[in-house]
PDB file of N, CA and C in Angstrom:
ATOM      1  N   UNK A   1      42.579  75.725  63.348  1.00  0.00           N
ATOM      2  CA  UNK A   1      42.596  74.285  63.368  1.00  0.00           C
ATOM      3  C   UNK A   1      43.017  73.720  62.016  1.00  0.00           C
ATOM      4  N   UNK A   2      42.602  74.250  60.955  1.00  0.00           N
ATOM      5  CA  UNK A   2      42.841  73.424  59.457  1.00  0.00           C
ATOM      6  C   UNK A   2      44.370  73.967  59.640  1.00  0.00           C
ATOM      7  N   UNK A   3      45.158  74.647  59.760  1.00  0.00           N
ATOM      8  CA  UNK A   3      46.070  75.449  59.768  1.00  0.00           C
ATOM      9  C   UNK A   3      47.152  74.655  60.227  1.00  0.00           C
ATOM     10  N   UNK A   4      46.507  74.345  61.327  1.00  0.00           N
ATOM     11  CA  UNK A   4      47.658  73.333  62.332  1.00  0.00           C
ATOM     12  C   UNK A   4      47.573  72.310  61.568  1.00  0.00           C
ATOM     13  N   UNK A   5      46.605  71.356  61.503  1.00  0.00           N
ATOM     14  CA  UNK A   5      46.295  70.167  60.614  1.00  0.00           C
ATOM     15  C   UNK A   5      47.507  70.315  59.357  1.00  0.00           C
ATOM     16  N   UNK A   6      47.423  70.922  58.120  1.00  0.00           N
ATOM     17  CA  UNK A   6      48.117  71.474  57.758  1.00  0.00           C
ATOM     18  C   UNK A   6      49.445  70.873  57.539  1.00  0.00           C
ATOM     19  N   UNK A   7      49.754  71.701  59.008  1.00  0.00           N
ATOM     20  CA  UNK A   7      51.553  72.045  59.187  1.00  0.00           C
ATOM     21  C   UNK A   7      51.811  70.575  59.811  1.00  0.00           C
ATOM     22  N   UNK A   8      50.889  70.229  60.496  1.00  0.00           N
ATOM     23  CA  UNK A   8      50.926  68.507  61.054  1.00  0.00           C
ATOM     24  C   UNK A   8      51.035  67.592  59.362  1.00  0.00           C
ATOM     25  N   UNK A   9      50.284  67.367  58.601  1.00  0.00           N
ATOM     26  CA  UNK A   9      50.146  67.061  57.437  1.00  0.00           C
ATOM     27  C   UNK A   9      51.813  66.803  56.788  1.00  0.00           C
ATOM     28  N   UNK A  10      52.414  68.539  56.460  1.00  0.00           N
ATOM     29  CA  UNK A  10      53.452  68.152  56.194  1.00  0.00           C
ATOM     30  C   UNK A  10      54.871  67.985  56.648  1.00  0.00           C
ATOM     31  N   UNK A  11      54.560  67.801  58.197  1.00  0.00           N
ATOM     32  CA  UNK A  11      55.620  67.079  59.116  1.00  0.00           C
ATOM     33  C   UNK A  11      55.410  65.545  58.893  1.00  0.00           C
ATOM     34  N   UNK A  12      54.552  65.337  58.827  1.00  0.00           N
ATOM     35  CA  UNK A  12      54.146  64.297  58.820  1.00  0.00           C
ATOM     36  C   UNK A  12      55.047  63.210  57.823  1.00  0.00           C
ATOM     37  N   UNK A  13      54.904  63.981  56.459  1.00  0.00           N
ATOM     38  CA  UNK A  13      55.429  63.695  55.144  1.00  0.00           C
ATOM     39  C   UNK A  13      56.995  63.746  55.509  1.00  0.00           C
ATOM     40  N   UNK A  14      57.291  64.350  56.611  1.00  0.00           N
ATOM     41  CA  UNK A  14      58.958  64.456  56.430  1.00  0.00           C
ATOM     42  C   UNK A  14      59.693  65.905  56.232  1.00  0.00           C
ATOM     43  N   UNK A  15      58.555  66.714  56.134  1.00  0.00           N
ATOM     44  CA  UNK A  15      59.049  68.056  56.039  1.00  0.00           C
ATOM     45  C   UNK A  15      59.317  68.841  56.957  1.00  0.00           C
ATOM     46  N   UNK A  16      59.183  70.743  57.211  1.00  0.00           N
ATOM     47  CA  UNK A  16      59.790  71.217  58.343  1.00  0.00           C
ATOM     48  C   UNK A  16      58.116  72.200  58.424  1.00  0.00           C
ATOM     49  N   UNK A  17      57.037  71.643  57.770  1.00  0.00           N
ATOM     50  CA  UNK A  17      56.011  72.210  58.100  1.00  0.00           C
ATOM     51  C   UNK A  17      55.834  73.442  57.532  1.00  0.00           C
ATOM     52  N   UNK A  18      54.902  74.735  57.482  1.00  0.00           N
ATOM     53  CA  UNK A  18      54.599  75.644  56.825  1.00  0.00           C
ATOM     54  C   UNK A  18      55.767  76.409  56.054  1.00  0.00           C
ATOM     55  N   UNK A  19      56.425  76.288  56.478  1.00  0.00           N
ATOM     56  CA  UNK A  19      58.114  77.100  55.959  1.00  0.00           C
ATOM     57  C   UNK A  19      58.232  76.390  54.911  1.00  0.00           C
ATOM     58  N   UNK A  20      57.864  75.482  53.890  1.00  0.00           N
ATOM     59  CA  UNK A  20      58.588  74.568  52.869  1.00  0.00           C
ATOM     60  C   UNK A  20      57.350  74.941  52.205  1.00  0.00           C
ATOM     61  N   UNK A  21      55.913  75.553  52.427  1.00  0.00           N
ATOM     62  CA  UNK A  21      54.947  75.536  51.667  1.00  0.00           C
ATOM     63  C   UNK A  21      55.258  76.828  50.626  1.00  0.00           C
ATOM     64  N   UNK A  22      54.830  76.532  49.208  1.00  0.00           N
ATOM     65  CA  UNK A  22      55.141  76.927  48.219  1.00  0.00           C
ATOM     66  C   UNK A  22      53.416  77.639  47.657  1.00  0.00           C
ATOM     67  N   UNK A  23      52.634  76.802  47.766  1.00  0.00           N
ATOM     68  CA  UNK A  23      51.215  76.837  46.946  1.00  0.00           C
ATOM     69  C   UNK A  23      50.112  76.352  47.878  1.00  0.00           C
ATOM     70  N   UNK A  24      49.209  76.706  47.903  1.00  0.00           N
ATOM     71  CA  UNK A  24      48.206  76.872  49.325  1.00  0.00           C
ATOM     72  C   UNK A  24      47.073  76.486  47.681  1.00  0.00           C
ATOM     73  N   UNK A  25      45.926  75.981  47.694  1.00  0.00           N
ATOM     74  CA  UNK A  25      44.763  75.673  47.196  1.00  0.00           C
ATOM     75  C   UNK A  25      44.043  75.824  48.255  1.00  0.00           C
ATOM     76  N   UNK A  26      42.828  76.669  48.205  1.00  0.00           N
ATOM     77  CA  UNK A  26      41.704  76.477  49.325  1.00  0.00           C
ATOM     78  C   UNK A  26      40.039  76.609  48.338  1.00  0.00           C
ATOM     79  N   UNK A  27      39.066  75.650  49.222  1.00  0.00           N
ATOM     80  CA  UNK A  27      38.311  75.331  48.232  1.00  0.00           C
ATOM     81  C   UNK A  27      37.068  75.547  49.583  1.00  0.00           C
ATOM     82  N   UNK A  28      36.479  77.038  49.190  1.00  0.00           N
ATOM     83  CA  UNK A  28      35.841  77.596  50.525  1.00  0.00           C
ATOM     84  C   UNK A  28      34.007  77.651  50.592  1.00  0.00           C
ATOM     85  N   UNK A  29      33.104  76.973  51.333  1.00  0.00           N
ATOM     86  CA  UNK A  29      31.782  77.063  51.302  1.00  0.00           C
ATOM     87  C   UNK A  29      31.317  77.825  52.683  1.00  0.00           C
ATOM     88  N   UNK A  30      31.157  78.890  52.490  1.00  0.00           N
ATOM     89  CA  UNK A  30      30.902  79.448  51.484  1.00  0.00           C
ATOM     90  C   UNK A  30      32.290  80.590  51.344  1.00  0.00           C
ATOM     91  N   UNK A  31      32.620  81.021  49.987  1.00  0.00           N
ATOM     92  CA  UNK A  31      33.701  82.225  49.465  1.00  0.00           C
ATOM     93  C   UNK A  31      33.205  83.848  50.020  1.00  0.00           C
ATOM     94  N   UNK A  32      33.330  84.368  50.677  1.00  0.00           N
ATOM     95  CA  UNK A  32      32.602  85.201  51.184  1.00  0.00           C
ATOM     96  C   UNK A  32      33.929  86.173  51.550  1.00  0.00           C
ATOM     97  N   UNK A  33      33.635  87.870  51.890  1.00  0.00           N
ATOM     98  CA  UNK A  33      34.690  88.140  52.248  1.00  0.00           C
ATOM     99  C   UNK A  33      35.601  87.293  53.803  1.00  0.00           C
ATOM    100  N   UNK A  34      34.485  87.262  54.668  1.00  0.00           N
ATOM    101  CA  UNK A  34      34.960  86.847  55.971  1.00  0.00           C
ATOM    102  C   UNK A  34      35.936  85.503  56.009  1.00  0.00           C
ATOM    103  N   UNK A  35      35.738  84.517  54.670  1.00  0.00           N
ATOM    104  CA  UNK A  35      36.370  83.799  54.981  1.00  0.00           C
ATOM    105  C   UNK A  35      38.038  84.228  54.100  1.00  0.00           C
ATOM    106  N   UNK A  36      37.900  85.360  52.921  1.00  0.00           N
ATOM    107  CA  UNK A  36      38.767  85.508  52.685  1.00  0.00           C
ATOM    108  C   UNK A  36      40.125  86.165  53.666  1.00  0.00           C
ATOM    109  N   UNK A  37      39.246  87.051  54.644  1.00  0.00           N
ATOM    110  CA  UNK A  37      39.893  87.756  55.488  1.00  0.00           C
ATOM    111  C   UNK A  37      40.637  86.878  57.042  1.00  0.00           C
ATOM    112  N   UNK A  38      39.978  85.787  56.741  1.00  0.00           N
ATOM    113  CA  UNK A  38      40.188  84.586  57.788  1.00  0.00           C
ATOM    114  C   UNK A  38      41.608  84.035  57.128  1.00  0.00           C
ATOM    115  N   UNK A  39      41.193  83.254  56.255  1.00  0.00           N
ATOM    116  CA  UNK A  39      42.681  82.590  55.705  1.00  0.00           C
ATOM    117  C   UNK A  39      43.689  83.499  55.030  1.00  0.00           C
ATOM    118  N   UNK A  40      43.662  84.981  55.095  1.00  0.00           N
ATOM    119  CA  UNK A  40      44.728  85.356  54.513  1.00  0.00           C
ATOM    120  C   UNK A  40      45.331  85.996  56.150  1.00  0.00           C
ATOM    121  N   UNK A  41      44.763  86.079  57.332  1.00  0.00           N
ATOM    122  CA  UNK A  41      45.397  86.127  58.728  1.00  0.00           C
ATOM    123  C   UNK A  41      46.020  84.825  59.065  1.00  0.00           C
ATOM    124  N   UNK A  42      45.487  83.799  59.059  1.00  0.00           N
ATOM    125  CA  UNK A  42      45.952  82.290  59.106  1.00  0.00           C
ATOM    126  C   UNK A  42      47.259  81.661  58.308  1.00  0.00           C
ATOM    127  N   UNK A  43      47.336  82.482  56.795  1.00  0.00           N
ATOM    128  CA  UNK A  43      48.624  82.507  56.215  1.00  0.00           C
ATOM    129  C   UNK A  43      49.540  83.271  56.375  1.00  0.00           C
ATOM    130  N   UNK A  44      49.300  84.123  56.990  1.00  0.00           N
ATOM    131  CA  UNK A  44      50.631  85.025  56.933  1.00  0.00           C
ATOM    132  C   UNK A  44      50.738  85.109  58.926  1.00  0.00           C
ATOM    133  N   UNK A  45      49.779  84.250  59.836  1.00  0.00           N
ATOM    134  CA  UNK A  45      50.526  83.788  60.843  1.00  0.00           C
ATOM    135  C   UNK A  45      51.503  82.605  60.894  1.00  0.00           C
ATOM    136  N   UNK A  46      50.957  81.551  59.807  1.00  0.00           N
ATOM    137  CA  UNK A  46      51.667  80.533  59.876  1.00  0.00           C
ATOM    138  C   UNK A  46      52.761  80.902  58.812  1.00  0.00           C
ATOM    139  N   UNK A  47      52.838  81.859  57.915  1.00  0.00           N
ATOM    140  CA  UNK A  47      54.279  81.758  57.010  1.00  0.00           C
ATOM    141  C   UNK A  47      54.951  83.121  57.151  1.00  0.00           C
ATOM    142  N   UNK A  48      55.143  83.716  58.557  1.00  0.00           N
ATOM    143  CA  UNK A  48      55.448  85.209  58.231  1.00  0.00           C
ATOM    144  C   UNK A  48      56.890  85.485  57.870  1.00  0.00           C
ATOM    145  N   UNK A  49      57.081  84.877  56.799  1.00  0.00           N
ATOM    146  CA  UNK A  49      58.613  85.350  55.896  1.00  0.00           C
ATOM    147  C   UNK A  49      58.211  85.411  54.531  1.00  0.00           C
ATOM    148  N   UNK A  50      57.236  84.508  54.361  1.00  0.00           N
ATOM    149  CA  UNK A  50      57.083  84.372  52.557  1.00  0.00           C
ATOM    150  C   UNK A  50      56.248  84.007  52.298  1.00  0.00           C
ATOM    151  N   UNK A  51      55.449  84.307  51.314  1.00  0.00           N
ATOM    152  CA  UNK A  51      54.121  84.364  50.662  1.00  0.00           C
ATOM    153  C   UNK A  51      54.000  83.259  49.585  1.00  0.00           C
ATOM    154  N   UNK A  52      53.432  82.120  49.900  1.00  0.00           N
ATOM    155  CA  UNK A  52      53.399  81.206  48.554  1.00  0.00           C
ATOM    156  C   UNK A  52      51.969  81.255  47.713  1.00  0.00           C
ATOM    157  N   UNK A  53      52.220  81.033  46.667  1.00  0.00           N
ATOM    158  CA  UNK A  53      50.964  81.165  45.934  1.00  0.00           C
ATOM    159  C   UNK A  53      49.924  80.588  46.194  1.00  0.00           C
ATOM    160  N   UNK A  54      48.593  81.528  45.873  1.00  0.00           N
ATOM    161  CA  UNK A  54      47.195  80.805  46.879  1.00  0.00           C
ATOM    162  C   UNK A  54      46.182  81.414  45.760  1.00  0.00           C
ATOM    163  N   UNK A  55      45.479  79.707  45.331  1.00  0.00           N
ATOM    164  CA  UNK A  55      44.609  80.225  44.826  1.00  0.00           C
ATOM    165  C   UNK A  55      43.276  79.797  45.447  1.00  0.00           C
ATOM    166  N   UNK A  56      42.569  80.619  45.860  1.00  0.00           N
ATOM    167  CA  UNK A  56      41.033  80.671  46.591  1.00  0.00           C
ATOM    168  C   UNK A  56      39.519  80.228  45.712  1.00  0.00           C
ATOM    169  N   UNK A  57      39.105  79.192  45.926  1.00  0.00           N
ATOM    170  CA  UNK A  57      37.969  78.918  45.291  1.00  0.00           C
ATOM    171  C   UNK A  57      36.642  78.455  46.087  1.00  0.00           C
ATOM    172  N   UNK A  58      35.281  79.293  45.305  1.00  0.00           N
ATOM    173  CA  UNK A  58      34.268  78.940  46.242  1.00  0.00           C
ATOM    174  C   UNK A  58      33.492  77.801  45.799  1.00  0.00           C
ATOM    175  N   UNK A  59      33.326  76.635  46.564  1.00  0.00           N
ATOM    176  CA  UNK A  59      32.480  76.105  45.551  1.00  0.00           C
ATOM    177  C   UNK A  59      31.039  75.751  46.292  1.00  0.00           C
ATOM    178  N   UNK A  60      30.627  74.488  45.716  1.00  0.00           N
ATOM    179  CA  UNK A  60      29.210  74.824  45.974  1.00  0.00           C
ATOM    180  C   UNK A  60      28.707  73.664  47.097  1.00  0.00           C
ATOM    181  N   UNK A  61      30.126  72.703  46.937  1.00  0.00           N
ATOM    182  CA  UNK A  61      29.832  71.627  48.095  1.00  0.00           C
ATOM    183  C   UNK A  61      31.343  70.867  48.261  1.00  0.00           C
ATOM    184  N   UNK A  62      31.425  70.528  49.571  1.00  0.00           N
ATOM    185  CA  UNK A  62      32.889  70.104  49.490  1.00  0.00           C
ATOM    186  C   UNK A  62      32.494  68.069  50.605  1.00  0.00           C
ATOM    187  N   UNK A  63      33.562  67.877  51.003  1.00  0.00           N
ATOM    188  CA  UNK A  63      33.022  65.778  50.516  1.00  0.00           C
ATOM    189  C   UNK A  63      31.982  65.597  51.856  1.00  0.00           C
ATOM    190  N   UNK A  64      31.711  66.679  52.269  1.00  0.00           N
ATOM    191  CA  UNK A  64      30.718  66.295  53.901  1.00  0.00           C
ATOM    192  C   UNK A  64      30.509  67.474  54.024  1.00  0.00           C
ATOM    193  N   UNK A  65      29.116  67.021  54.249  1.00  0.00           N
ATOM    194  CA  UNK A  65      27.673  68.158  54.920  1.00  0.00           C
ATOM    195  C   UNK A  65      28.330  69.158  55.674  1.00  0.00           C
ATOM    196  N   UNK A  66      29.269  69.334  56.630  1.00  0.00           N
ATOM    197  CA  UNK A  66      29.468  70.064  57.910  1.00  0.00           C
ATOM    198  C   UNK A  66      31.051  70.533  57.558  1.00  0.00           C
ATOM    199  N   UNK A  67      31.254  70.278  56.391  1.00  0.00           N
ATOM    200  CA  UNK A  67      33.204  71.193  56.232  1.00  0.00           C
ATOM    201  C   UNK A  67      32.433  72.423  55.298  1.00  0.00           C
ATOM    202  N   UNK A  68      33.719  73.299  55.777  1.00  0.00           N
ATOM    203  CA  UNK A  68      33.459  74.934  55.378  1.00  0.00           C
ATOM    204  C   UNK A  68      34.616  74.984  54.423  1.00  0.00           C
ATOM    205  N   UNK A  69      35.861  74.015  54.416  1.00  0.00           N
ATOM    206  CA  UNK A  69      37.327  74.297  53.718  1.00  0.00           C
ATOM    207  C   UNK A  69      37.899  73.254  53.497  1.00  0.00           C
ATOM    208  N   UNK A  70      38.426  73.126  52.999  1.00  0.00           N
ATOM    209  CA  UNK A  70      38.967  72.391  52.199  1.00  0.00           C
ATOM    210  C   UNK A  70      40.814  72.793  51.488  1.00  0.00           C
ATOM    211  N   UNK A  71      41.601  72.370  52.335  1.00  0.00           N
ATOM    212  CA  UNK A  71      43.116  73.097  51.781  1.00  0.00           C
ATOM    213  C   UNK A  71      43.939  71.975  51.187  1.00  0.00           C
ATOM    214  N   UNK A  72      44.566  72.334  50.081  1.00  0.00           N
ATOM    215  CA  UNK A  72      45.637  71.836  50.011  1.00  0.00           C
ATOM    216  C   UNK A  72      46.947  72.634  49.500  1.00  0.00           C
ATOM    217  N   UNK A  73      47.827  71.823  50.118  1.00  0.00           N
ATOM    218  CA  UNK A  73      49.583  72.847  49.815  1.00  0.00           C
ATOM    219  C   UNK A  73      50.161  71.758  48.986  1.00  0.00           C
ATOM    220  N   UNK A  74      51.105  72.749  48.660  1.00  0.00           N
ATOM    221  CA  UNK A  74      52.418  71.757  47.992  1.00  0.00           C
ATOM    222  C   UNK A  74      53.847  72.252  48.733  1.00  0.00           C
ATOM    223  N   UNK A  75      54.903  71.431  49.291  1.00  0.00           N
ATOM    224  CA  UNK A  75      55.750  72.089  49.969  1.00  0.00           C
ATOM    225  C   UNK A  75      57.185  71.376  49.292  1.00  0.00           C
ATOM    226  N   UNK A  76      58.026  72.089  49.142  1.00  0.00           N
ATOM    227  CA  UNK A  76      59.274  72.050  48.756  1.00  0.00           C
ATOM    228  C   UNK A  76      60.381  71.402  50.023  1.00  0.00           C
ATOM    229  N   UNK A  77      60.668  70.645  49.921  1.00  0.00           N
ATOM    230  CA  UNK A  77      61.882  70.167  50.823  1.00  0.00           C
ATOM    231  C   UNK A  77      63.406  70.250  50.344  1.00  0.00           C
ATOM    232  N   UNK A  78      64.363  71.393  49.952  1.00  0.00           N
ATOM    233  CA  UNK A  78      65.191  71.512  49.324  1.00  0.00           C
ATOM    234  C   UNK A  78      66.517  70.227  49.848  1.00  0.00           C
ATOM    235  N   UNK A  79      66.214  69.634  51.086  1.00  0.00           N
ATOM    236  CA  UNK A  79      67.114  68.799  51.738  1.00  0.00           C
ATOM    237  C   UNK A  79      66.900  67.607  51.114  1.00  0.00           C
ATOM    238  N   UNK A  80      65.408  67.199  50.597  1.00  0.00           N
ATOM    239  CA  UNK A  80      65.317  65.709  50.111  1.00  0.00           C
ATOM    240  C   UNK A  80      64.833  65.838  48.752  1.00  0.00           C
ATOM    241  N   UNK A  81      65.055  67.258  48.023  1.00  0.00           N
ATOM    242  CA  UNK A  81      64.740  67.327  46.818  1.00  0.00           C
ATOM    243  C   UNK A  81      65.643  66.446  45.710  1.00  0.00           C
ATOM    244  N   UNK A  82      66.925  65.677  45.929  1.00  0.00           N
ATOM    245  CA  UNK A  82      66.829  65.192  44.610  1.00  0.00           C
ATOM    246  C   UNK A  82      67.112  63.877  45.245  1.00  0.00           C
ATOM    247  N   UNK A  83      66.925  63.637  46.369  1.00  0.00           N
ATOM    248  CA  UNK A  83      66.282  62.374  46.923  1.00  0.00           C
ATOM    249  C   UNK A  83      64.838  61.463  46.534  1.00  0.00           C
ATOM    250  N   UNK A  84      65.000  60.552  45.526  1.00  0.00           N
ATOM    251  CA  UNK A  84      63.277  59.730  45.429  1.00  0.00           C
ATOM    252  C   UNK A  84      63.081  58.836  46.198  1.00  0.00           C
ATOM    253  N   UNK A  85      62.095  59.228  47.332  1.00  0.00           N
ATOM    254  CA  UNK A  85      61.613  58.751  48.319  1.00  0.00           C
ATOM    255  C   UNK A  85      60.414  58.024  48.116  1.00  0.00           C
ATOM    256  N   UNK A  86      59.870  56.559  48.971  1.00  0.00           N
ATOM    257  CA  UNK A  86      58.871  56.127  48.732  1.00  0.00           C
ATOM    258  C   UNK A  86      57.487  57.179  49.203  1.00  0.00           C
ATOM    259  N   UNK A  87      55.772  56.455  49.057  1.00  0.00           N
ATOM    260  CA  UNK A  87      55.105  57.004  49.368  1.00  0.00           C
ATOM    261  C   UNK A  87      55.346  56.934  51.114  1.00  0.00           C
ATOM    262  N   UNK A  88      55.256  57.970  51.868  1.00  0.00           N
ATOM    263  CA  UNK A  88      55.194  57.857  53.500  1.00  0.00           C
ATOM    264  C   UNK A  88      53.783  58.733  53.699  1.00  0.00           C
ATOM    265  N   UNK A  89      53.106  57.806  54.376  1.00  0.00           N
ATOM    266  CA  UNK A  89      52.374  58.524  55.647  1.00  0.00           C
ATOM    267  C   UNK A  89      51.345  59.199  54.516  1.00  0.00           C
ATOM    268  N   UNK A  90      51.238  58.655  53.429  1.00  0.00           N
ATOM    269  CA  UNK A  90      50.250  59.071  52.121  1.00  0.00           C
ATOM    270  C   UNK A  90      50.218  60.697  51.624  1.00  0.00           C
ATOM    271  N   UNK A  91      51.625  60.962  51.876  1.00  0.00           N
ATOM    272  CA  UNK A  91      51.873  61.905  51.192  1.00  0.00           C
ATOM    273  C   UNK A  91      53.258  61.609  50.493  1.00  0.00           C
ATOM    274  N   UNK A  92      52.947  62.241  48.952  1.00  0.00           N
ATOM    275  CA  UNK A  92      53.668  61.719  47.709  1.00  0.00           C
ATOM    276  C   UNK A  92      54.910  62.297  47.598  1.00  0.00           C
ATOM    277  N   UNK A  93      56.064  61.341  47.756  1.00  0.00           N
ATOM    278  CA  UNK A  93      57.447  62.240  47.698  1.00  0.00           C
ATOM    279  C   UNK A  93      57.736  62.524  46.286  1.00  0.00           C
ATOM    280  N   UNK A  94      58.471  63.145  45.852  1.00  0.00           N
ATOM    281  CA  UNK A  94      58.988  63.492  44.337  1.00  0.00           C
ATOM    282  C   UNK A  94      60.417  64.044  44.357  1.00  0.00           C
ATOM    283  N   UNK A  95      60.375  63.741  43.099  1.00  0.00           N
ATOM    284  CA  UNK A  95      62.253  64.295  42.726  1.00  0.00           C
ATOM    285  C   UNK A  95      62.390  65.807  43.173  1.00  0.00           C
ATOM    286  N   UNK A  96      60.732  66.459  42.961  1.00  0.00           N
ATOM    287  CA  UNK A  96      61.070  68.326  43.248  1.00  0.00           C
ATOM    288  C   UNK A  96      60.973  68.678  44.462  1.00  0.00           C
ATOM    289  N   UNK A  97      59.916  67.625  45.128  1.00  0.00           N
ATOM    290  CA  UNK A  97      60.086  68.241  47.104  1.00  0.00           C
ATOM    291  C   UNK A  97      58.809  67.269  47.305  1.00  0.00           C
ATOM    292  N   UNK A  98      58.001  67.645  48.169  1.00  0.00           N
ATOM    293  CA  UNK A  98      57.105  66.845  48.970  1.00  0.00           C
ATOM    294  C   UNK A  98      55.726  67.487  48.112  1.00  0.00           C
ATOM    295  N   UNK A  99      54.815  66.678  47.833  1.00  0.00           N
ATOM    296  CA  UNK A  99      53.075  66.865  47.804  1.00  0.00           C
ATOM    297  C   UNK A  99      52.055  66.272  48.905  1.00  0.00           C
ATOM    298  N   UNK A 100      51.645  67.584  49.757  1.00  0.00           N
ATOM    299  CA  UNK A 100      50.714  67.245  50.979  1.00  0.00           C
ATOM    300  C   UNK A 100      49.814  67.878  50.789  1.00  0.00           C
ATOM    301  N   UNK A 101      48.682  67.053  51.017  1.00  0.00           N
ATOM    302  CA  UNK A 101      47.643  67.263  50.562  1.00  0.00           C
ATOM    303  C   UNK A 101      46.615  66.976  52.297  1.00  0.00           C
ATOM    304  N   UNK A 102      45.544  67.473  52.562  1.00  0.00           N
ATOM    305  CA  UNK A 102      45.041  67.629  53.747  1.00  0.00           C
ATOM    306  C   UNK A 102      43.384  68.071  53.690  1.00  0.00           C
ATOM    307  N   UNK A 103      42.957  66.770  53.477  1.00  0.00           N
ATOM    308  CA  UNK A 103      41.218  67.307  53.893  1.00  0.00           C
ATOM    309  C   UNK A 103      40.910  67.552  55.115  1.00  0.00           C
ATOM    310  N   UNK A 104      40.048  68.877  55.559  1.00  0.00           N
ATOM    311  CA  UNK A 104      39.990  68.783  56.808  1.00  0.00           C
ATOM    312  C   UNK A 104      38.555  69.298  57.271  1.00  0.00           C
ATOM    313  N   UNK A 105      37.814  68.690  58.336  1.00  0.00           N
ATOM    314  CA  UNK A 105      36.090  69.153  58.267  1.00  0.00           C
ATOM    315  C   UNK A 105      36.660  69.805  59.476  1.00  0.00           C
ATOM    316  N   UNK A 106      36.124  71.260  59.029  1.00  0.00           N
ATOM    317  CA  UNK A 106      36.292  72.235  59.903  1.00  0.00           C
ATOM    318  C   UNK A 106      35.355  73.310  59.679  1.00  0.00           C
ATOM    319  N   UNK A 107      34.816  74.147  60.304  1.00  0.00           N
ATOM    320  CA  UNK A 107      33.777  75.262  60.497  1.00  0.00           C
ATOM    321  C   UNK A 107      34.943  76.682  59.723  1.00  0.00           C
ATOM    322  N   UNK A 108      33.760  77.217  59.554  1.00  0.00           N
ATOM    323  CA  UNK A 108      34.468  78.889  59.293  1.00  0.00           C
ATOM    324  C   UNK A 108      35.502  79.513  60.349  1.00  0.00           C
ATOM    325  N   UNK A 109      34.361  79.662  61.294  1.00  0.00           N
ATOM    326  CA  UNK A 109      35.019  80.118  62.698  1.00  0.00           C
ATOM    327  C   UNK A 109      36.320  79.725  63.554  1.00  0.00           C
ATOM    328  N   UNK A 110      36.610  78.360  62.828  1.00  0.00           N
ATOM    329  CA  UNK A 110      37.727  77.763  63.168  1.00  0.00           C
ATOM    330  C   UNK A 110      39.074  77.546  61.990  1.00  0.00           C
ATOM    331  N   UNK A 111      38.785  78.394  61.381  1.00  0.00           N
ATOM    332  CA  UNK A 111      39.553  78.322  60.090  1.00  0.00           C
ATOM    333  C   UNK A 111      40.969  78.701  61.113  1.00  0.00           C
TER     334      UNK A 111
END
């Protein structure tokens, strides 16, 4: 579910969805192996050509009682990269590609 959310997130922005993602942030309650072993199946279903950088952090509370994760990407749009686009759909265009960003209250089990 966060996964889809996600790839919805940066269609949303104008992009072509997980394929343009570059950098994955995940911010996990709890960091445990199971959830590491969760989102690294979840990334390499949703990006199986290329590996973007992911850095994994556990912390100790994320913005509501009942979320387990917390992701954010950054995705490259090489088509509207030296295009400056306004803000759309509250994700931030830039001269280098797209910044989508995606809170999402979701359980472990549904990672």
């Amino acid at each position: 579910m966060a996964s889809s959310n996600v790839d919805r997130a940066v269609r949303d922005a104008g992009g072509k969805g997980w394929e343009q993602v570059f950098r994955v942030s995940s911010y996990h309650l709890p960091l445990n192996r199971e959830a590491e072993v969760v989102r690294v199946r979840n990334l390499k279903r949703w990006m199986p050509n290329h590996r973007p950088l992911w850095t994994c952090i556990g912390v100790a509370r994320l913005a509501e009682a009942d979320m387990r994760v917390e992701i954010e990407v950054s995705a490259h749009d090489p088509d509207e990269a030296a295009t400056e686009r306004p803000a759309i759909k509250g994700a931030a265009w830039l001269a280098a590609g797209i910044n989508a960003s995606y809170l999402t209250h979701t359980t472990l089990g549904r990672l």
